[in-house]
C-alpha atoms as a PDB file:
ATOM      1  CA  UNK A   1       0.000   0.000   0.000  1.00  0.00           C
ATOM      2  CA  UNK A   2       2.388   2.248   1.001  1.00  0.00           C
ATOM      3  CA  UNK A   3       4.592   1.449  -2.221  1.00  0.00           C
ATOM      4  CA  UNK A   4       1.071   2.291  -4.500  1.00  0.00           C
ATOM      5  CA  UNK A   5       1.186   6.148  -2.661  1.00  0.00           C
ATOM      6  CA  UNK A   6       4.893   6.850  -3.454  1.00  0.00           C
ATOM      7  CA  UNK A   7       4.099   5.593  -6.956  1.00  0.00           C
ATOM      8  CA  UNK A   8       1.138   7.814  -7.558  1.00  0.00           C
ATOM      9  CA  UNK A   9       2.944  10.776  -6.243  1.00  0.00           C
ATOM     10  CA  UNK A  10       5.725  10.347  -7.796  1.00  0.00           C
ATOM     11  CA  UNK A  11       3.559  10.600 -11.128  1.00  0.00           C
ATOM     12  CA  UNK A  12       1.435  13.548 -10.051  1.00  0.00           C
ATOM     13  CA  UNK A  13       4.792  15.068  -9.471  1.00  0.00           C
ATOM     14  CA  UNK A  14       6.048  13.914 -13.067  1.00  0.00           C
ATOM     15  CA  UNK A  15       3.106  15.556 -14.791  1.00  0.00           C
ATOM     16  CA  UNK A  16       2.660  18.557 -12.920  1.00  0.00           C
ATOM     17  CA  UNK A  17       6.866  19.209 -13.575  1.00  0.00           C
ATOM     18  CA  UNK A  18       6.120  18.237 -17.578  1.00  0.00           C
ATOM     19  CA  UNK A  19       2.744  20.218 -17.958  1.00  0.00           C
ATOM     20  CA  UNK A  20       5.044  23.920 -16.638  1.00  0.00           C
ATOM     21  CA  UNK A  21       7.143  22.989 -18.996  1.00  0.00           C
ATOM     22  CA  UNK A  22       5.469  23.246 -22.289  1.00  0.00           C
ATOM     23  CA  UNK A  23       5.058  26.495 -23.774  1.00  0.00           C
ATOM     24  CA  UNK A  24       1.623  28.200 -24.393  1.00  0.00           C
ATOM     25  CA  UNK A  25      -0.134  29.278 -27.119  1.00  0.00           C
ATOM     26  CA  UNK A  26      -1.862  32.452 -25.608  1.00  0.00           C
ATOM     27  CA  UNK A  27       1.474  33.173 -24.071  1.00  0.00           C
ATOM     28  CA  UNK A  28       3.233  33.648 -27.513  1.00  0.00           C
ATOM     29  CA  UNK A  29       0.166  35.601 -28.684  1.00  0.00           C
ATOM     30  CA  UNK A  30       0.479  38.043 -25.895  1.00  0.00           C
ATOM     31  CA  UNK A  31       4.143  38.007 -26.056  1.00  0.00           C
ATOM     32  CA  UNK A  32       3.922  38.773 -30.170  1.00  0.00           C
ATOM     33  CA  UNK A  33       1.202  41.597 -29.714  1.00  0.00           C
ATOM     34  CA  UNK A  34       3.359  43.530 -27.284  1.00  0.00           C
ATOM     35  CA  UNK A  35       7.372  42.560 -28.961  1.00  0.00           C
ATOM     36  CA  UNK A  36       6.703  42.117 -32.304  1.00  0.00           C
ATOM     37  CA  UNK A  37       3.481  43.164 -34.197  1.00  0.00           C
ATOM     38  CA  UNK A  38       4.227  46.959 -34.272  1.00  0.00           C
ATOM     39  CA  UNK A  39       7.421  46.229 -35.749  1.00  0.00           C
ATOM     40  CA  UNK A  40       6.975  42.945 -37.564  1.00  0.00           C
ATOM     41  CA  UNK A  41       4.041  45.141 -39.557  1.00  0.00           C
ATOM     42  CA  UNK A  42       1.380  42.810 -39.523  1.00  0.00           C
ATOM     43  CA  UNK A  43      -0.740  41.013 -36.685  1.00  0.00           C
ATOM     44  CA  UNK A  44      -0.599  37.071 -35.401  1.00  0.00           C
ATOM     45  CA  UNK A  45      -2.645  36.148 -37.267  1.00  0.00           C
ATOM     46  CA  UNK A  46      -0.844  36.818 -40.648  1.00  0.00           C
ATOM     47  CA  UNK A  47       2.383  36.364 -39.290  1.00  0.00           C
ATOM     48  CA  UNK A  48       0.977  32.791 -38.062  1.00  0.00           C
ATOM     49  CA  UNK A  49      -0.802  32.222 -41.503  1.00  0.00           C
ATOM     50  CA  UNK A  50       2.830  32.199 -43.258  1.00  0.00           C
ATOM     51  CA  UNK A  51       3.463  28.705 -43.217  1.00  0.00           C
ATOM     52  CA  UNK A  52       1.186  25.328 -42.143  1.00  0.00           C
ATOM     53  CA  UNK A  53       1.635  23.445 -39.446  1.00  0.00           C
ATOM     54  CA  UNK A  54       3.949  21.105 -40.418  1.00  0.00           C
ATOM     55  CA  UNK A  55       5.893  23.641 -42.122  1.00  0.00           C
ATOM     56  CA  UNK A  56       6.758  25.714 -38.488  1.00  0.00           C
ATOM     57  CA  UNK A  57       7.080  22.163 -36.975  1.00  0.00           C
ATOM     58  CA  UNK A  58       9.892  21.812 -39.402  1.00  0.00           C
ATOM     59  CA  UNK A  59      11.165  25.177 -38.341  1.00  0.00           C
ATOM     60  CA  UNK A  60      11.105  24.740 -34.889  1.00  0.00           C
ATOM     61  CA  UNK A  61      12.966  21.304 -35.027  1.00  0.00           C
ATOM     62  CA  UNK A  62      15.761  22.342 -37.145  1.00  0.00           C
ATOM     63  CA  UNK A  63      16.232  24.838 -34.680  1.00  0.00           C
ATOM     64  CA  UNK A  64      15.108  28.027 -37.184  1.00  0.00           C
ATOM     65  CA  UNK A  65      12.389  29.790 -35.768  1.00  0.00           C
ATOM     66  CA  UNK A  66      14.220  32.548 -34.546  1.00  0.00           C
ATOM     67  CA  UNK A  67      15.634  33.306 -37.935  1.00  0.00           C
ATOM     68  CA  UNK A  68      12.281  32.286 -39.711  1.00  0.00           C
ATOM     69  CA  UNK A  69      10.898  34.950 -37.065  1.00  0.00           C
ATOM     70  CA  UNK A  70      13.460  38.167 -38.712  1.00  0.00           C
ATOM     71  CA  UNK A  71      13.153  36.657 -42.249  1.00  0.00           C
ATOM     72  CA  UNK A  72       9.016  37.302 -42.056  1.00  0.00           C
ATOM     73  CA  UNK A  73       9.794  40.541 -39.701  1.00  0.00           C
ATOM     74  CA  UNK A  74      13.182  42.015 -41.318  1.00  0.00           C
ATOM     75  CA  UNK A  75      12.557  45.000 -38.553  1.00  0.00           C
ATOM     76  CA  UNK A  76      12.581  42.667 -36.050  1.00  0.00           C
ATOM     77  CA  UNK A  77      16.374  43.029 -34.042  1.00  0.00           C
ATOM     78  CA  UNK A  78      17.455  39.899 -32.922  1.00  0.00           C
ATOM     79  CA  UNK A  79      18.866  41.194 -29.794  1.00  0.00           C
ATOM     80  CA  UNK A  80      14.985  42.372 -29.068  1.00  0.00           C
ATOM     81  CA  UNK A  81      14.328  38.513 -29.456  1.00  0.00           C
ATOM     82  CA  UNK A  82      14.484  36.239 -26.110  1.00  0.00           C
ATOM     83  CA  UNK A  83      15.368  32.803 -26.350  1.00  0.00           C
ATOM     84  CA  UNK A  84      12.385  31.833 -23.482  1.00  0.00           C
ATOM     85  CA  UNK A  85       9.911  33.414 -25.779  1.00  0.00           C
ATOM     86  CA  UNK A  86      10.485  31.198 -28.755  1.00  0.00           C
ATOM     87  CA  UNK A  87       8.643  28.269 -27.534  1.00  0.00           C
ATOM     88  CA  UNK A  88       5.403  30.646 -26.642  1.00  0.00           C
ATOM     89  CA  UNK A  89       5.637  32.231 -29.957  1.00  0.00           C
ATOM     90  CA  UNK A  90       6.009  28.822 -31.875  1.00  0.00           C
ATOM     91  CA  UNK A  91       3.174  27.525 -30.346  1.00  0.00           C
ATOM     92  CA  UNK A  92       1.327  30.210 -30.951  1.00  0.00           C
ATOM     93  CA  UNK A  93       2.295  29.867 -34.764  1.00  0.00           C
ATOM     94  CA  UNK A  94       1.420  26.359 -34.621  1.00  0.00           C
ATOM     95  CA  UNK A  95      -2.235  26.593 -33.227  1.00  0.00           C
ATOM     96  CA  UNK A  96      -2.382  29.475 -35.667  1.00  0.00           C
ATOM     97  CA  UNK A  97      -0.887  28.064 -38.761  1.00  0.00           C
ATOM     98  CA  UNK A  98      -2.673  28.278 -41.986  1.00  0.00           C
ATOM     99  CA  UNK A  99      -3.955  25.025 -42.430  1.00  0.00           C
ATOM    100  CA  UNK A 100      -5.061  24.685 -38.671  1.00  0.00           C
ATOM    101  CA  UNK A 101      -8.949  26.204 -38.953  1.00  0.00           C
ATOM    102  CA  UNK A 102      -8.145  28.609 -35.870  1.00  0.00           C
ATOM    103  CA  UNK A 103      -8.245  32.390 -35.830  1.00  0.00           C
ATOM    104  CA  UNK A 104      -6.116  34.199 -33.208  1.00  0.00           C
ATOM    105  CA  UNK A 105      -7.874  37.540 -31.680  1.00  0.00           C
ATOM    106  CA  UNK A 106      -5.163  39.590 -32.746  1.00  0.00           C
END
């Protein structure tokens, strides 16, 4: 018995740890309204609707987003860029894509 509670708290623990750790989609919306849209010239929605889902996956694997990010904004500084907010802002592209039926409010 006593075994069966250190097992299921030590998988509450697992999955509140992993569930913090993924980034959020309204996150990277808020964070691309208030960094990025003035300068990047267009709103999240458009700048989310530049490639399909599978296309920013592939981005955001080989490591690119951050570049993909100042190729669609070339007014974008990359110093103005934070490496935490990448995974906010991909996700946000991601639930935003152009192939993914969702419209951001932005």
């Amino acid at each position: 018995m006593k075994l069966l509670k250190i097992a299921m708290a030590g998988t509450l623990l697992i999955s509140v740890a992993s569930t913090t750790a993924f980034a959020d989609p309204v996150k990277g919306q808020k964070l691309f309204i208030k960094k990025f849209k003035k300068s990047c010239g267009m709103n999240g929605a458009k700048f989310a609707a530049q490639h399909t889902q599978d296309e920013w996956e592939s981005i955001q694997e080989n490591g690119n987003f951050k570049e993909e990010l100042m190729k669609i904004c070339p007014d974008i500084n990359e110093n103005k860029i934070k490496d935490k907010w990448i995974n906010h802002i991909y996700d946000f592209s991601y639930e935003y894509a152009n192939d993914s039926g969702n419209v951001p409010s932005c």
